[in-house]
N, C-alpha and C. Protein backbone atom coordinates (compact mmCIF):
# COMPACT_ATOMS: atom_id res chain seq x y z
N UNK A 1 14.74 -19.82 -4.75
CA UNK A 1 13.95 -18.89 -5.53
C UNK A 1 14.89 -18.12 -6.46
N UNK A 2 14.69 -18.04 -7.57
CA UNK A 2 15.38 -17.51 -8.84
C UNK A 2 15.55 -15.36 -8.56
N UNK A 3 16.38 -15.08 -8.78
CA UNK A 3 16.85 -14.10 -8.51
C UNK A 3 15.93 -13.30 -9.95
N UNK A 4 15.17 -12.11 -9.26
CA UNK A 4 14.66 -10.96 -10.19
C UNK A 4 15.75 -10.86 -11.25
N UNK A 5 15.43 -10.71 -12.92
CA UNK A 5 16.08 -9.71 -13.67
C UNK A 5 16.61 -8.35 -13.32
N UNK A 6 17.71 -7.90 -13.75
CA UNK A 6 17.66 -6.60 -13.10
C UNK A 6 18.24 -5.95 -14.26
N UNK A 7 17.95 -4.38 -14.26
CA UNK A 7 18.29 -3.83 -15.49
C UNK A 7 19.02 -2.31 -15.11
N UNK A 8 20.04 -2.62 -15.90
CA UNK A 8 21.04 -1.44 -15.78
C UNK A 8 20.52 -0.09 -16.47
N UNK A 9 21.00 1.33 -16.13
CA UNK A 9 21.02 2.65 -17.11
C UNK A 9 21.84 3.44 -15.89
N UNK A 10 22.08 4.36 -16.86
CA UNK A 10 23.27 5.14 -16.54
C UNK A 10 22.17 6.70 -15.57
N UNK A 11 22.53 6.90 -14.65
CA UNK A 11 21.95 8.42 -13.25
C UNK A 11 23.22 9.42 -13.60
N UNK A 12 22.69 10.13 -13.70
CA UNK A 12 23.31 11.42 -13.76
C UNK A 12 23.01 12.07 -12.62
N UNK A 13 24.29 12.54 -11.35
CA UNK A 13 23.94 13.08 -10.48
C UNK A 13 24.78 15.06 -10.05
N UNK A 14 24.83 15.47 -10.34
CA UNK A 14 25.31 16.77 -9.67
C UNK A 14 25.93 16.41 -8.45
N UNK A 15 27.49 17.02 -8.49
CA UNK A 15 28.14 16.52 -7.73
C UNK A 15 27.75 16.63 -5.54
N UNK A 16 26.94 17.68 -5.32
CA UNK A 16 26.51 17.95 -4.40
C UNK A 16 25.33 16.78 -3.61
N UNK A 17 24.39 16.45 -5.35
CA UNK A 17 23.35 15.60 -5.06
C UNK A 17 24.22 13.69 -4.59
N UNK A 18 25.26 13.91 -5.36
CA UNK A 18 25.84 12.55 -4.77
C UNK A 18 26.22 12.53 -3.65
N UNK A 19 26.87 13.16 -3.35
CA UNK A 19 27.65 13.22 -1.87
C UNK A 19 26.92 13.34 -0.74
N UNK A 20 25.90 13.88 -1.15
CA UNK A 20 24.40 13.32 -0.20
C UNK A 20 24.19 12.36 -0.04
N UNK A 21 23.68 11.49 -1.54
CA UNK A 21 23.40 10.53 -2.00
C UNK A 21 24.13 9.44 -1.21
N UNK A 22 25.72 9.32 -1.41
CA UNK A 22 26.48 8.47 -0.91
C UNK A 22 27.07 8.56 0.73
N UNK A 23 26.59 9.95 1.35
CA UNK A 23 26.81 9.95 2.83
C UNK A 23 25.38 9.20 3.29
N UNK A 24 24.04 8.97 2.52
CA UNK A 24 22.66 8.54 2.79
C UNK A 24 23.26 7.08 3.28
N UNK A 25 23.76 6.27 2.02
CA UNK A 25 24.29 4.94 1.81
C UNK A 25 24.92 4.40 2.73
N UNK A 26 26.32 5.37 2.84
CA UNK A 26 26.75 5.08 3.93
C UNK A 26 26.25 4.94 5.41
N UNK A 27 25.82 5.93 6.03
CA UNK A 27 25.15 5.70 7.30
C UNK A 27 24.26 4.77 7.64
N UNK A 28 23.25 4.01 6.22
CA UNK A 28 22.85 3.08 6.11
C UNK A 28 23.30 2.09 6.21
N UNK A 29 24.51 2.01 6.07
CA UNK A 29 25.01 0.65 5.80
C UNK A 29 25.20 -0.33 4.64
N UNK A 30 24.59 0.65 3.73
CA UNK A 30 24.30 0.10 2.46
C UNK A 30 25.50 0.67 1.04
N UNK A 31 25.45 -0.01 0.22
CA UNK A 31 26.39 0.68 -1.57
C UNK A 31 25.44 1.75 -1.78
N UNK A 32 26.09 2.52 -2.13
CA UNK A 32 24.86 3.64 -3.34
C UNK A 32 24.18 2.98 -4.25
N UNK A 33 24.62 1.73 -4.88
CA UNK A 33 23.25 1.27 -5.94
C UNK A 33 22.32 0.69 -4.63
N UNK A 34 22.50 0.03 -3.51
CA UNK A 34 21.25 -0.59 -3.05
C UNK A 34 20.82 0.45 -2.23
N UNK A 35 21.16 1.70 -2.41
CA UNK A 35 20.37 2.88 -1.25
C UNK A 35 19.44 3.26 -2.30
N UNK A 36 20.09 3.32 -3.63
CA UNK A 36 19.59 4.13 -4.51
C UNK A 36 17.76 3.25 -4.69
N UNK A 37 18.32 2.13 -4.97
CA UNK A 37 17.23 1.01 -5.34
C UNK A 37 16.22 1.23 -4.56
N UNK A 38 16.94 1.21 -2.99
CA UNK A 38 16.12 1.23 -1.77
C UNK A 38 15.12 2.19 -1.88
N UNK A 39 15.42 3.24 -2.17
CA UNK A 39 14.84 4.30 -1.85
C UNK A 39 13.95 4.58 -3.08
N UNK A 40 14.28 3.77 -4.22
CA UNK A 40 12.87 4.09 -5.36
C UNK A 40 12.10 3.38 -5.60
N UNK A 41 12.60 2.01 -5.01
CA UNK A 41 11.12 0.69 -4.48
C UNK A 41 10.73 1.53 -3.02
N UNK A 42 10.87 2.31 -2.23
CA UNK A 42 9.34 2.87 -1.80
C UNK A 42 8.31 4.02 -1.95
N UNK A 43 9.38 4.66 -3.30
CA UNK A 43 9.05 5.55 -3.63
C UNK A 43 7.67 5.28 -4.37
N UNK A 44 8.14 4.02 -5.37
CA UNK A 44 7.21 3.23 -5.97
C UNK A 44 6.86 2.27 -5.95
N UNK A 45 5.97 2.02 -5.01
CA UNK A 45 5.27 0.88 -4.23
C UNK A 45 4.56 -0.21 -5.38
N UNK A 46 4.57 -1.06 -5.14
CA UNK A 46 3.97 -2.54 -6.24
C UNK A 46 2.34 -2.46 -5.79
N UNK A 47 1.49 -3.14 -6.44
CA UNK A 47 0.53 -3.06 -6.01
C UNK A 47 -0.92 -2.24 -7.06
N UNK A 48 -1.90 -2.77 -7.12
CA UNK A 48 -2.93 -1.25 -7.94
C UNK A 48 -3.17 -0.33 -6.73
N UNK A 49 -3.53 0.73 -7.11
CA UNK A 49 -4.46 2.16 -6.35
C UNK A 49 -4.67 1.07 -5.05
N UNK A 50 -6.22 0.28 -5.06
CA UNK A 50 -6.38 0.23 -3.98
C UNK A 50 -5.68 -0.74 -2.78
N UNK A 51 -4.94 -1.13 -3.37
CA UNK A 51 -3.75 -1.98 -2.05
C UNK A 51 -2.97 -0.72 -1.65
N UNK A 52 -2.66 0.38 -2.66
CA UNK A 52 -1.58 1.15 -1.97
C UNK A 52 -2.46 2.34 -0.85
N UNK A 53 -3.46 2.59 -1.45
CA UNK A 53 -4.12 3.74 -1.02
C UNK A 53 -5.42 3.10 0.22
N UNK A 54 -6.09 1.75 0.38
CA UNK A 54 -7.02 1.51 1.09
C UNK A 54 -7.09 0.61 1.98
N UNK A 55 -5.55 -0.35 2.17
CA UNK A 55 -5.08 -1.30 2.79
C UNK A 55 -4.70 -0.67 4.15
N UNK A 56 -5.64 -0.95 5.34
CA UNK A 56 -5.12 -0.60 6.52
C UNK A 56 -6.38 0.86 6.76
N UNK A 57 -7.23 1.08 6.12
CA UNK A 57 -7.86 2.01 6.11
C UNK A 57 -9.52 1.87 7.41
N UNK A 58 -9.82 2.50 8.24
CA UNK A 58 -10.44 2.47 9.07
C UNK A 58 -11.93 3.02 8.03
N UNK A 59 -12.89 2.06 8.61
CA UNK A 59 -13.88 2.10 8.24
C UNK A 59 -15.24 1.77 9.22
N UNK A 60 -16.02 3.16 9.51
CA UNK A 60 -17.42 2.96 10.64
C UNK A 60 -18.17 2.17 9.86
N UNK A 61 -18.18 1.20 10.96
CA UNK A 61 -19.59 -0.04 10.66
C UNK A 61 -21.07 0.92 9.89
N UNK A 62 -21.28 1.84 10.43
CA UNK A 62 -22.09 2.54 9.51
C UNK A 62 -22.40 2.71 8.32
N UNK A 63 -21.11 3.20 7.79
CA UNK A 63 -20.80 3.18 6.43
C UNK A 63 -21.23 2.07 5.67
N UNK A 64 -21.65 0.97 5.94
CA UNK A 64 -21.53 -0.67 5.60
C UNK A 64 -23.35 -0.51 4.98
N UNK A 65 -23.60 -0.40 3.63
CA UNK A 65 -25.05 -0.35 3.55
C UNK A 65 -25.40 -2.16 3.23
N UNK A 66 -25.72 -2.31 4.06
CA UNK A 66 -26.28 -3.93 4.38
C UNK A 66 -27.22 -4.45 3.11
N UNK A 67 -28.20 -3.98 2.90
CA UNK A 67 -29.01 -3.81 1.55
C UNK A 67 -27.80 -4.36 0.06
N UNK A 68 -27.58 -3.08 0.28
CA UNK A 68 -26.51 -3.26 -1.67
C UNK A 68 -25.43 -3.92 -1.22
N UNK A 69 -24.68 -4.25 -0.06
CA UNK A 69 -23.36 -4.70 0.44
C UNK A 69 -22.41 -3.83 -0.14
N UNK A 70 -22.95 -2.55 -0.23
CA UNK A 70 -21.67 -1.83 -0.91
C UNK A 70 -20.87 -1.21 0.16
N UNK A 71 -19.97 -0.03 0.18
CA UNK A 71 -19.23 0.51 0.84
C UNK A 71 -18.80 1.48 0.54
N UNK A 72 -19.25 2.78 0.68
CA UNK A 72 -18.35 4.16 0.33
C UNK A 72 -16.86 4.36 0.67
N UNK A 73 -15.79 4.58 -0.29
CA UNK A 73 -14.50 4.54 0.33
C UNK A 73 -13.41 5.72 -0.43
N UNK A 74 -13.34 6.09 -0.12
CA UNK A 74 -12.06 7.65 -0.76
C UNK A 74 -13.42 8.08 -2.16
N UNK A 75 -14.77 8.23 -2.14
CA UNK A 75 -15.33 8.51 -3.07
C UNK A 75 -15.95 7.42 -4.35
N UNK A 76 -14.95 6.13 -4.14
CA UNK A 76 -15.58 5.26 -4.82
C UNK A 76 -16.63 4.17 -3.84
N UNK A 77 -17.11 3.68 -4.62
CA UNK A 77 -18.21 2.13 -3.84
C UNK A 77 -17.91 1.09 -4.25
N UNK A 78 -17.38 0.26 -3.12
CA UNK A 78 -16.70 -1.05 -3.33
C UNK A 78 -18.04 -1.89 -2.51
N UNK A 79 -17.80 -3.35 -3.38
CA UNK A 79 -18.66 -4.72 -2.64
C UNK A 79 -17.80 -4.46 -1.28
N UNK A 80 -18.04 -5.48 -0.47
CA UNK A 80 -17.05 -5.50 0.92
C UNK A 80 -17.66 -7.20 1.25
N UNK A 81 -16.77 -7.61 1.82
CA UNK A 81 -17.03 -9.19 2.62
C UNK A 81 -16.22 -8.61 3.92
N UNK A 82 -16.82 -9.70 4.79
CA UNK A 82 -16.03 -9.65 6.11
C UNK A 82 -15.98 -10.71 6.52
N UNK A 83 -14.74 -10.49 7.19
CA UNK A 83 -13.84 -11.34 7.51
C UNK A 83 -14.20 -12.85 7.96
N UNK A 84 -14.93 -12.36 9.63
CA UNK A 84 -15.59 -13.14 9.98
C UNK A 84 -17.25 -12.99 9.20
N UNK A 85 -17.61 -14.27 9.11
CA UNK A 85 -19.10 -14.40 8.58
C UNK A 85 -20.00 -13.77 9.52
N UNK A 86 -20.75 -12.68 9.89
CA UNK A 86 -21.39 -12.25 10.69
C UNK A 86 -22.20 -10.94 9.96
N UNK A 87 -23.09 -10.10 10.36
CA UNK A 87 -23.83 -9.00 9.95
C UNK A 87 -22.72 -8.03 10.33
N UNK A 88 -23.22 -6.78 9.38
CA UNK A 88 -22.23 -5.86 10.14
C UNK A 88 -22.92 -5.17 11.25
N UNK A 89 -21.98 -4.89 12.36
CA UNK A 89 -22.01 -3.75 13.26
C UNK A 89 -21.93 -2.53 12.84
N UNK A 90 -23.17 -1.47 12.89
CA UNK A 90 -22.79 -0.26 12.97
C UNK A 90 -22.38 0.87 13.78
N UNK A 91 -22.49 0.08 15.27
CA UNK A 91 -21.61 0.74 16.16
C UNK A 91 -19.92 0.24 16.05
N UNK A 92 -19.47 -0.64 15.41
CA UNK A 92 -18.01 -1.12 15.08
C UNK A 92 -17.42 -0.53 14.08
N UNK A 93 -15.92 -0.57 14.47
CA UNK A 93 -15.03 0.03 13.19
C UNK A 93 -14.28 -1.32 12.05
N UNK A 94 -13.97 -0.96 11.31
CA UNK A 94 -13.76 -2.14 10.55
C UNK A 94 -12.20 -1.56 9.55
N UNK A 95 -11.53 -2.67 9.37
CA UNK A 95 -10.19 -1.77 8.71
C UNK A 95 -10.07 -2.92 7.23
N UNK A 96 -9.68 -2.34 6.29
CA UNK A 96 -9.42 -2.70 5.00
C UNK A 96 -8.14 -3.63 4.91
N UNK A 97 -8.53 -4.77 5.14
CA UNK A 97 -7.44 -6.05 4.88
C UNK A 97 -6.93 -6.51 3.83
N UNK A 98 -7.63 -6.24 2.83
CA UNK A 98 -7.80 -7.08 1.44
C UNK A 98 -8.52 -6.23 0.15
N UNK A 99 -8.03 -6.33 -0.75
CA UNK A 99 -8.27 -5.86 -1.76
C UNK A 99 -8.34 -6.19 -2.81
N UNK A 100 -9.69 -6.84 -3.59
CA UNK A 100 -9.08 -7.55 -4.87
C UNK A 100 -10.45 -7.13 -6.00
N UNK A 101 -9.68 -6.13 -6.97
CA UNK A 101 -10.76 -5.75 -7.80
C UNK A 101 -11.67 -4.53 -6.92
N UNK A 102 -13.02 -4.93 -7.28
CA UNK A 102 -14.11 -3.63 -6.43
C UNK A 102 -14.75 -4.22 -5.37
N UNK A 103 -13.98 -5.27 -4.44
CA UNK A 103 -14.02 -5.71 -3.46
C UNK A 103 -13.31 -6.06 -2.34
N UNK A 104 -13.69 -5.14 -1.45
CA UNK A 104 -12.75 -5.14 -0.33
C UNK A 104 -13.11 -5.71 1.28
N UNK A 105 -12.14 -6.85 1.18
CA UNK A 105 -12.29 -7.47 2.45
C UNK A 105 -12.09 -6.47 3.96
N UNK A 106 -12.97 -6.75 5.05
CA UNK A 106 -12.86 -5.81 6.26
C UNK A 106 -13.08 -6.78 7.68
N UNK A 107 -12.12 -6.25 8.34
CA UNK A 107 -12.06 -7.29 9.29
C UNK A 107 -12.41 -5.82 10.26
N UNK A 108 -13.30 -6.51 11.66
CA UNK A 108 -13.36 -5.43 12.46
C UNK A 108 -12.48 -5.52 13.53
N UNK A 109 -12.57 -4.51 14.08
CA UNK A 109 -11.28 -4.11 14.91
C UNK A 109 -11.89 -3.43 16.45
């Protein structure tokens, strides 16, 4: 597999903020550029809104309006499929597996 592009610029750090910075690295085990990296790929996660914000998210079978197949979720209404082919349970909880567009896959749990 072909190695990401990667792109250089110059950090300006205050000498206090490095020595943090580079005692972080160290104890890690890691250089200061791959702590640095490390630490701003999770700062800033890949992904749209709802993979970062609804993936793993617990959801009452209730919530599930069978009728519209919609789904109330952080304020918006998403379609929903599940997982397994079955009706929903509204005594069951169901968690957010999948996310693609204004439809979110739910597997119950």
């Amino acid at each position: 597999m072909a190695k990401e592009p990667q792109k250089r610029f110059l950090l300006r750090l205050d000498q206090h903020l490095f020595d943090r910075v580079a005692a972080a690295a160290d104890a890690d085990g890691r250089s200061i550029n791959a702590y640095i990296a490390q630490v701003l790929a999770r700062a800033a996660p890949a992904g749209n809104w709802e993979q970062r914000q609804l993936i793993g998210r617990a959801i009452s079978g209730k919530e599930l309006d069978v009728k519209s197949g919609l789904v109330l979720v952080a304020g918006i209404y998403y379609r929903y499929l599940l997982e397994a082919p079955a009706k929903p349970d509204a005594t069951a909880t169901y968690t957010v597996i999948e996310s693609h567009g204004n439809i979110l896959t739910l597997k119950k749990i």
